[in-house]
PDB file of N, CA and C in Angstrom:
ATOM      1  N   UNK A   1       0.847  -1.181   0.000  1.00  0.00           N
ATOM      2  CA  UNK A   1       0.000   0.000   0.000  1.00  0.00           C
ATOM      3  C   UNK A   1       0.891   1.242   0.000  1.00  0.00           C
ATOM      4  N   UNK A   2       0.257   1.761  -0.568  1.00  0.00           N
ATOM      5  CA  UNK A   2       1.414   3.578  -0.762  1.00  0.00           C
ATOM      6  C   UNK A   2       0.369   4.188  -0.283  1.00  0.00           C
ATOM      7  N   UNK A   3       0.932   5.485   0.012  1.00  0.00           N
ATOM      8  CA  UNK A   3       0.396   7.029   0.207  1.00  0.00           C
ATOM      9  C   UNK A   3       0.813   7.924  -0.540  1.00  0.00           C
ATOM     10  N   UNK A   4       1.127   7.316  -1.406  1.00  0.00           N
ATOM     11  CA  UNK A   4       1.444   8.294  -3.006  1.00  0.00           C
ATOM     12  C   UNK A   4      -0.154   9.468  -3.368  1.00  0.00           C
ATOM     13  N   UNK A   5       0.567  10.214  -3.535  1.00  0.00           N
ATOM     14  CA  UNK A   5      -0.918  11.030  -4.071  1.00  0.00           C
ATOM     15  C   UNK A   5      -0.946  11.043  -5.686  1.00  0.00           C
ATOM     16  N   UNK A   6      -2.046  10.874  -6.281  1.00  0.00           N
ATOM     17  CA  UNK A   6      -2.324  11.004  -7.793  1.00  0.00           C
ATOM     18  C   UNK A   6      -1.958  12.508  -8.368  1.00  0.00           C
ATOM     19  N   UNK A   7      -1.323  11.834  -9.420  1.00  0.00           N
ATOM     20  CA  UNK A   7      -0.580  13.208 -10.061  1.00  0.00           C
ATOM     21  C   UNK A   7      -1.614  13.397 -11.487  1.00  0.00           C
ATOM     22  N   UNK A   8      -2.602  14.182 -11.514  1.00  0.00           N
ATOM     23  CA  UNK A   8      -3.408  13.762 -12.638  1.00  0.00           C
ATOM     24  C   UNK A   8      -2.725  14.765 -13.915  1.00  0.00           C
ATOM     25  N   UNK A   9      -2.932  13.962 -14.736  1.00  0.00           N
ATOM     26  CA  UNK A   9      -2.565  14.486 -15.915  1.00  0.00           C
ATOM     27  C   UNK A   9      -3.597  13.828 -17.216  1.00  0.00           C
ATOM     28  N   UNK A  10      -4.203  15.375 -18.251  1.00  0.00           N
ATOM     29  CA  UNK A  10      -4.943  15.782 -19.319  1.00  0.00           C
ATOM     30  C   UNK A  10      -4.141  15.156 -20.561  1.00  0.00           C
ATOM     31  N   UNK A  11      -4.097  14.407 -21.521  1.00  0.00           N
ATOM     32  CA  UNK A  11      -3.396  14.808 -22.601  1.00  0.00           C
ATOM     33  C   UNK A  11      -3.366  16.394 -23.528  1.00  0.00           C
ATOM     34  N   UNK A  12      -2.617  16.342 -24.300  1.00  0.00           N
ATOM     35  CA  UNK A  12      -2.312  17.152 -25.003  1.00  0.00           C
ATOM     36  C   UNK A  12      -3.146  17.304 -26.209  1.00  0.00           C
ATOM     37  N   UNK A  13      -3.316  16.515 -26.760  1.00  0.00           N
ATOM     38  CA  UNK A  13      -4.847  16.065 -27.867  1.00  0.00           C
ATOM     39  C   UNK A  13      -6.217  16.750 -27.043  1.00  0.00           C
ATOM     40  N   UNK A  14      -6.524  16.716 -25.883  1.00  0.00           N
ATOM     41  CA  UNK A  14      -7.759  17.058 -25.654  1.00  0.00           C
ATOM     42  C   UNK A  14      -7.855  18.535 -25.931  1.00  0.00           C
ATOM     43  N   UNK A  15      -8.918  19.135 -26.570  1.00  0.00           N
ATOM     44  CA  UNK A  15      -9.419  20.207 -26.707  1.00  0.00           C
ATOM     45  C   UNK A  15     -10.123  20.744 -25.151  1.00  0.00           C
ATOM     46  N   UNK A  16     -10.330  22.138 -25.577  1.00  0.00           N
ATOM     47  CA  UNK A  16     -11.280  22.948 -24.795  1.00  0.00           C
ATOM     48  C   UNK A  16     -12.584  22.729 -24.620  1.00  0.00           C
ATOM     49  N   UNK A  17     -12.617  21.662 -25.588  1.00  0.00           N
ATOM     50  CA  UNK A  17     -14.458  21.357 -25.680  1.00  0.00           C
ATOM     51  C   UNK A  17     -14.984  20.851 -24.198  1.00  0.00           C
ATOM     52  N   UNK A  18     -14.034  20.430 -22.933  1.00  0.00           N
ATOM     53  CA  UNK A  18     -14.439  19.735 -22.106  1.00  0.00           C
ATOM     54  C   UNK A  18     -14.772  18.429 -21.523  1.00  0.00           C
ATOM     55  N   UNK A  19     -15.058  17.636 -22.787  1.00  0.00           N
ATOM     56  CA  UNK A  19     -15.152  16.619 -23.163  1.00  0.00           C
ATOM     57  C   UNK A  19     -13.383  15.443 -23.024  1.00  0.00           C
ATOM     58  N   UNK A  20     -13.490  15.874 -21.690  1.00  0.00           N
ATOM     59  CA  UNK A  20     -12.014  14.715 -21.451  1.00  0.00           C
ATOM     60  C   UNK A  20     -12.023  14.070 -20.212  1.00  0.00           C
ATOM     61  N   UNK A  21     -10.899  13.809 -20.136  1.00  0.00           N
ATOM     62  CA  UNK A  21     -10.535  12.546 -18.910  1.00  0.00           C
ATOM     63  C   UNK A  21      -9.122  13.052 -18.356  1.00  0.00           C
ATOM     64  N   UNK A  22      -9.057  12.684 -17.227  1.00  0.00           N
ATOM     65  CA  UNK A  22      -7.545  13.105 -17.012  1.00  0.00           C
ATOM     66  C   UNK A  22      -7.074  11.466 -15.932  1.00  0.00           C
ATOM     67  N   UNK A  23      -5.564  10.758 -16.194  1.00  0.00           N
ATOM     68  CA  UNK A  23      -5.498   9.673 -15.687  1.00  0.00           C
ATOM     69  C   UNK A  23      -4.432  10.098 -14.455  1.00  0.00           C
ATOM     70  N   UNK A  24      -4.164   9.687 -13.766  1.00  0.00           N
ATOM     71  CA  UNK A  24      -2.761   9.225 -12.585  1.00  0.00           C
ATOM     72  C   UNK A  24      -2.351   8.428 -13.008  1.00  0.00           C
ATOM     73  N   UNK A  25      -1.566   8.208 -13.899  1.00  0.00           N
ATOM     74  CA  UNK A  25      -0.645   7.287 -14.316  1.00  0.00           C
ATOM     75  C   UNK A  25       0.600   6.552 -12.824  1.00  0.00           C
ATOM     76  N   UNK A  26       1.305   7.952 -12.508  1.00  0.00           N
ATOM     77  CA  UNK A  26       1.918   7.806 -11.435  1.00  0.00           C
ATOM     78  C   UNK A  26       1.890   6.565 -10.461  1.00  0.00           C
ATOM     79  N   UNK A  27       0.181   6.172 -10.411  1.00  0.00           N
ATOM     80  CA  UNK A  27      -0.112   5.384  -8.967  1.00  0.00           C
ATOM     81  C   UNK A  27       0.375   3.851  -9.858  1.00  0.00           C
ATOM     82  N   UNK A  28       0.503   3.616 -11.230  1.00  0.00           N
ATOM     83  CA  UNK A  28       0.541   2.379 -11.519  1.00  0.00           C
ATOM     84  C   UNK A  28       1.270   1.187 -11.306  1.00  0.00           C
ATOM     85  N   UNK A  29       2.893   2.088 -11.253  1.00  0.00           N
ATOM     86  CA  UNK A  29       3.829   0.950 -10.779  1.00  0.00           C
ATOM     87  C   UNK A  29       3.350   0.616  -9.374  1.00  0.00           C
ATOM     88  N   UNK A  30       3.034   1.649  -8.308  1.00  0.00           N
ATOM     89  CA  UNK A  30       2.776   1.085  -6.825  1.00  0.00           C
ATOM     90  C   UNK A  30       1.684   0.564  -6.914  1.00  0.00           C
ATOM     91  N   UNK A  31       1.197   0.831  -7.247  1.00  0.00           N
ATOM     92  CA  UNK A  31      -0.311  -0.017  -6.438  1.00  0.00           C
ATOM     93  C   UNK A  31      -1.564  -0.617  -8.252  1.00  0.00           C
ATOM     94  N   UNK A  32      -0.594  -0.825  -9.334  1.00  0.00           N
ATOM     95  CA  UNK A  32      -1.259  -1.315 -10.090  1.00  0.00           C
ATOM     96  C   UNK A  32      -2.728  -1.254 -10.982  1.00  0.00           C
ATOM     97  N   UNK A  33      -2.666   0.283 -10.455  1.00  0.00           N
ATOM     98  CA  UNK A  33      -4.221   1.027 -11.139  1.00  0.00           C
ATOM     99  C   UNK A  33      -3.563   2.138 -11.922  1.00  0.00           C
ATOM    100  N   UNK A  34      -4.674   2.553 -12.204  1.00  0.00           N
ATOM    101  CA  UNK A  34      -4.851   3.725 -13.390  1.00  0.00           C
ATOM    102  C   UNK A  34      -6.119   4.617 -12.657  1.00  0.00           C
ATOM    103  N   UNK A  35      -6.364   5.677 -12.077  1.00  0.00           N
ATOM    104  CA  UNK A  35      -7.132   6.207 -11.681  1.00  0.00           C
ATOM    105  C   UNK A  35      -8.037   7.000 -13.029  1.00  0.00           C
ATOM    106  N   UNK A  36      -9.173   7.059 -13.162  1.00  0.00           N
ATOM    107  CA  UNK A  36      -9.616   7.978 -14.341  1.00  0.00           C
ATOM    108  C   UNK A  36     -10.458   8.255 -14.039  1.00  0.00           C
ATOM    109  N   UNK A  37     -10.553  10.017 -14.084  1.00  0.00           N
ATOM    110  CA  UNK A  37     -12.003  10.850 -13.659  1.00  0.00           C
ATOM    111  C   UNK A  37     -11.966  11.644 -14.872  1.00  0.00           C
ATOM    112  N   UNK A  38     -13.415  12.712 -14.831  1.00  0.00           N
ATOM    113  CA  UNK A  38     -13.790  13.625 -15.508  1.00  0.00           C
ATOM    114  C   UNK A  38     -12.796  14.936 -15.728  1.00  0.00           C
ATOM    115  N   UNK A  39     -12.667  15.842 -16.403  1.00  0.00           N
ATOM    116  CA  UNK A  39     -11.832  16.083 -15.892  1.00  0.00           C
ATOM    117  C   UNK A  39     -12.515  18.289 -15.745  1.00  0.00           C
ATOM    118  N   UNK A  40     -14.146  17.692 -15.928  1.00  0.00           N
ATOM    119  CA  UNK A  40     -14.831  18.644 -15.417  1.00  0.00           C
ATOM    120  C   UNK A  40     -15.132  18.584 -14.122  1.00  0.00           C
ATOM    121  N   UNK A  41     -14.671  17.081 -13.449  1.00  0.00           N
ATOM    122  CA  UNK A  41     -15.361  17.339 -12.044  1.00  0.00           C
ATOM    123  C   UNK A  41     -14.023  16.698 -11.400  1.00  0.00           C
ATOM    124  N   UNK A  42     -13.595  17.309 -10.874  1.00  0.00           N
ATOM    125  CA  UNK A  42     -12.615  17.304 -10.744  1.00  0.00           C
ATOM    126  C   UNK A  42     -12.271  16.209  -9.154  1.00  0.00           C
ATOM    127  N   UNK A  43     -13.239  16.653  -8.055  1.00  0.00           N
ATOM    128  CA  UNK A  43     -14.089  16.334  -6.995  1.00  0.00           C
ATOM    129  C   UNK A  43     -15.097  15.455  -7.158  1.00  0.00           C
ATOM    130  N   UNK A  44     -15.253  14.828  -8.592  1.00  0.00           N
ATOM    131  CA  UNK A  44     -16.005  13.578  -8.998  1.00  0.00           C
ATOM    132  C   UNK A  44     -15.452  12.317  -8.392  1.00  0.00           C
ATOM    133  N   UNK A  45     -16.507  10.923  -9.137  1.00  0.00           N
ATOM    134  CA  UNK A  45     -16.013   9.787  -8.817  1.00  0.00           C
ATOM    135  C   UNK A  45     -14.554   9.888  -9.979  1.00  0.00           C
ATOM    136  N   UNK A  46     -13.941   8.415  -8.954  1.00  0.00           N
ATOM    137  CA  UNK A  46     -12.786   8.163 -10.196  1.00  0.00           C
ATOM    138  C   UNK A  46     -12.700   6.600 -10.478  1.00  0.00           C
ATOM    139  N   UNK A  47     -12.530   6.294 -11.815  1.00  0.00           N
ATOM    140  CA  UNK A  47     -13.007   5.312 -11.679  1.00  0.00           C
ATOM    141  C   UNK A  47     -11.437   4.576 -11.900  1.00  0.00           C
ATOM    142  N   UNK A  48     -11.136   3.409 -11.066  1.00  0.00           N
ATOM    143  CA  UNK A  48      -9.812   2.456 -11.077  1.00  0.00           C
ATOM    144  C   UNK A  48      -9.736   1.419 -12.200  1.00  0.00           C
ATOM    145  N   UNK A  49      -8.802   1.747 -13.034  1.00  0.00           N
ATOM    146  CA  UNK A  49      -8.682   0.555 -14.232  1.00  0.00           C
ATOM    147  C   UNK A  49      -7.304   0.120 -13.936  1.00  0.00           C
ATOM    148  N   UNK A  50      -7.457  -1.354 -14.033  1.00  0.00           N
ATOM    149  CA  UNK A  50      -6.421  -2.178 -13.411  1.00  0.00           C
ATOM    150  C   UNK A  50      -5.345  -1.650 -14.691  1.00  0.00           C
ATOM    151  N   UNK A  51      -3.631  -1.418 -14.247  1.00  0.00           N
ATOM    152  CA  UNK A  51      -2.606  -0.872 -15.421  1.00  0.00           C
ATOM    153  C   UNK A  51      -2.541  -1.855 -16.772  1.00  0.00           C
ATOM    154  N   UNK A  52      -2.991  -3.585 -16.496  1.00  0.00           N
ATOM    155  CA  UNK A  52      -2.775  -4.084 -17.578  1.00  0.00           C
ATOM    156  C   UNK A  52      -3.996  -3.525 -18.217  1.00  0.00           C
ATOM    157  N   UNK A  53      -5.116  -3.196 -18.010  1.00  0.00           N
ATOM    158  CA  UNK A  53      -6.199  -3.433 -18.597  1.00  0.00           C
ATOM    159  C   UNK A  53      -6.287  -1.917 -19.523  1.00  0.00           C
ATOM    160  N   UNK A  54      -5.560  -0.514 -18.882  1.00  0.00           N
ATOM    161  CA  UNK A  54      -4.799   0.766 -18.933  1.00  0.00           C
ATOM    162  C   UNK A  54      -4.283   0.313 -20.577  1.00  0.00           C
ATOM    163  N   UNK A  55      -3.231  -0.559 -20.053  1.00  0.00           N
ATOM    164  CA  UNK A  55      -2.202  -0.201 -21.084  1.00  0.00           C
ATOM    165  C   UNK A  55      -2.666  -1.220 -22.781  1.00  0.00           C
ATOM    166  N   UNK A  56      -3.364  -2.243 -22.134  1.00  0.00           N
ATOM    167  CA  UNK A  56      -4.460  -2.470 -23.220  1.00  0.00           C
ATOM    168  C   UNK A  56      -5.193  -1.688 -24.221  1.00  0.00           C
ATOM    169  N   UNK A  57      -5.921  -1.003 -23.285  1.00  0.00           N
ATOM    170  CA  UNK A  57      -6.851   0.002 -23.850  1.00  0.00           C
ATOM    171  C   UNK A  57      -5.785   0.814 -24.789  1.00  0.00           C
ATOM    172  N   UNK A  58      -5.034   1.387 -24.390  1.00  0.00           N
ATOM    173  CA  UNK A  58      -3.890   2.587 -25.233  1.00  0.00           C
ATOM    174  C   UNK A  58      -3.444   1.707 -26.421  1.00  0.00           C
ATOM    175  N   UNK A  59      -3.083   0.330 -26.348  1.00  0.00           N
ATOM    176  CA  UNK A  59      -2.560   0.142 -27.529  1.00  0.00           C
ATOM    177  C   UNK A  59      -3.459  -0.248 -28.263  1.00  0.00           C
ATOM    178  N   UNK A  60      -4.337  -0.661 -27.775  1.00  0.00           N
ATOM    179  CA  UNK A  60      -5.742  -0.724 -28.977  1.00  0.00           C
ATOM    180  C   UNK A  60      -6.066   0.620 -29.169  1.00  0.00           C
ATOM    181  N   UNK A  61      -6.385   1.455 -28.867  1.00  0.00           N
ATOM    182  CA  UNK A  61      -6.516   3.188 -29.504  1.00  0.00           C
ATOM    183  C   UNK A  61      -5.056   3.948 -30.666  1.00  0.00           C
ATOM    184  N   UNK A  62      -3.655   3.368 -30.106  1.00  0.00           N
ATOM    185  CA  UNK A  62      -2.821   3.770 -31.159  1.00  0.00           C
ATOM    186  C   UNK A  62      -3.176   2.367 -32.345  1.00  0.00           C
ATOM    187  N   UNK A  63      -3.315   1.269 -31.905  1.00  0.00           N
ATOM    188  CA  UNK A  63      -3.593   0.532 -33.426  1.00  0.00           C
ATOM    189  C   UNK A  63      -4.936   0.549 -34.024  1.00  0.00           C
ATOM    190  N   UNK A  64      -5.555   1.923 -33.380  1.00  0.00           N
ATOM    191  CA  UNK A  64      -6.749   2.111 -34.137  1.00  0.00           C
ATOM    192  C   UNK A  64      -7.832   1.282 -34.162  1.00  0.00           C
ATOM    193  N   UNK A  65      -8.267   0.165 -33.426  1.00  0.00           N
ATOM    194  CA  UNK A  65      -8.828  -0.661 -32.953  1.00  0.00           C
ATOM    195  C   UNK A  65     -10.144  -0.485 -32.090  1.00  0.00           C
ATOM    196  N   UNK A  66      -9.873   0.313 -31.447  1.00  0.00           N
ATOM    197  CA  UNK A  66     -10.454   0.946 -30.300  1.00  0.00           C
ATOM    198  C   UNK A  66     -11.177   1.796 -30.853  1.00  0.00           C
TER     199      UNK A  66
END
């Protein structure tokens, strides 16, 4: 267990439209999640995606799959 705090970070691709997500990558090596909230609510839920399931998702979105 850590007491790491989530370092959230927006990509660079997202527009102003609002319409994004922002992840904690950070928490993945320790504790094996991916944190992902809104990134209008900042004080929202967040929802935990296990890092394999993370890093899944990403390479199915760069091979266009997704």
């Amino acid at each position: 267990m850590t007491n790491e705090s989530p370092r959230w970070y927006k990509s660079s691709y997202s527009t102003n439209g609002g319409n994004c997500v922002e992840i904690a990558a950070n928490l993945a090596a320790t504790s094996g999640i991916v944190p992902v909230r809104d990134s209008k609510q900042a004080n929202g839920p967040v929802l935990n995606v296990s890092a394999d399931a993370f890093s899944s998702f990403v390479a199915g979105v760069q091979a266009g799959t997704v």
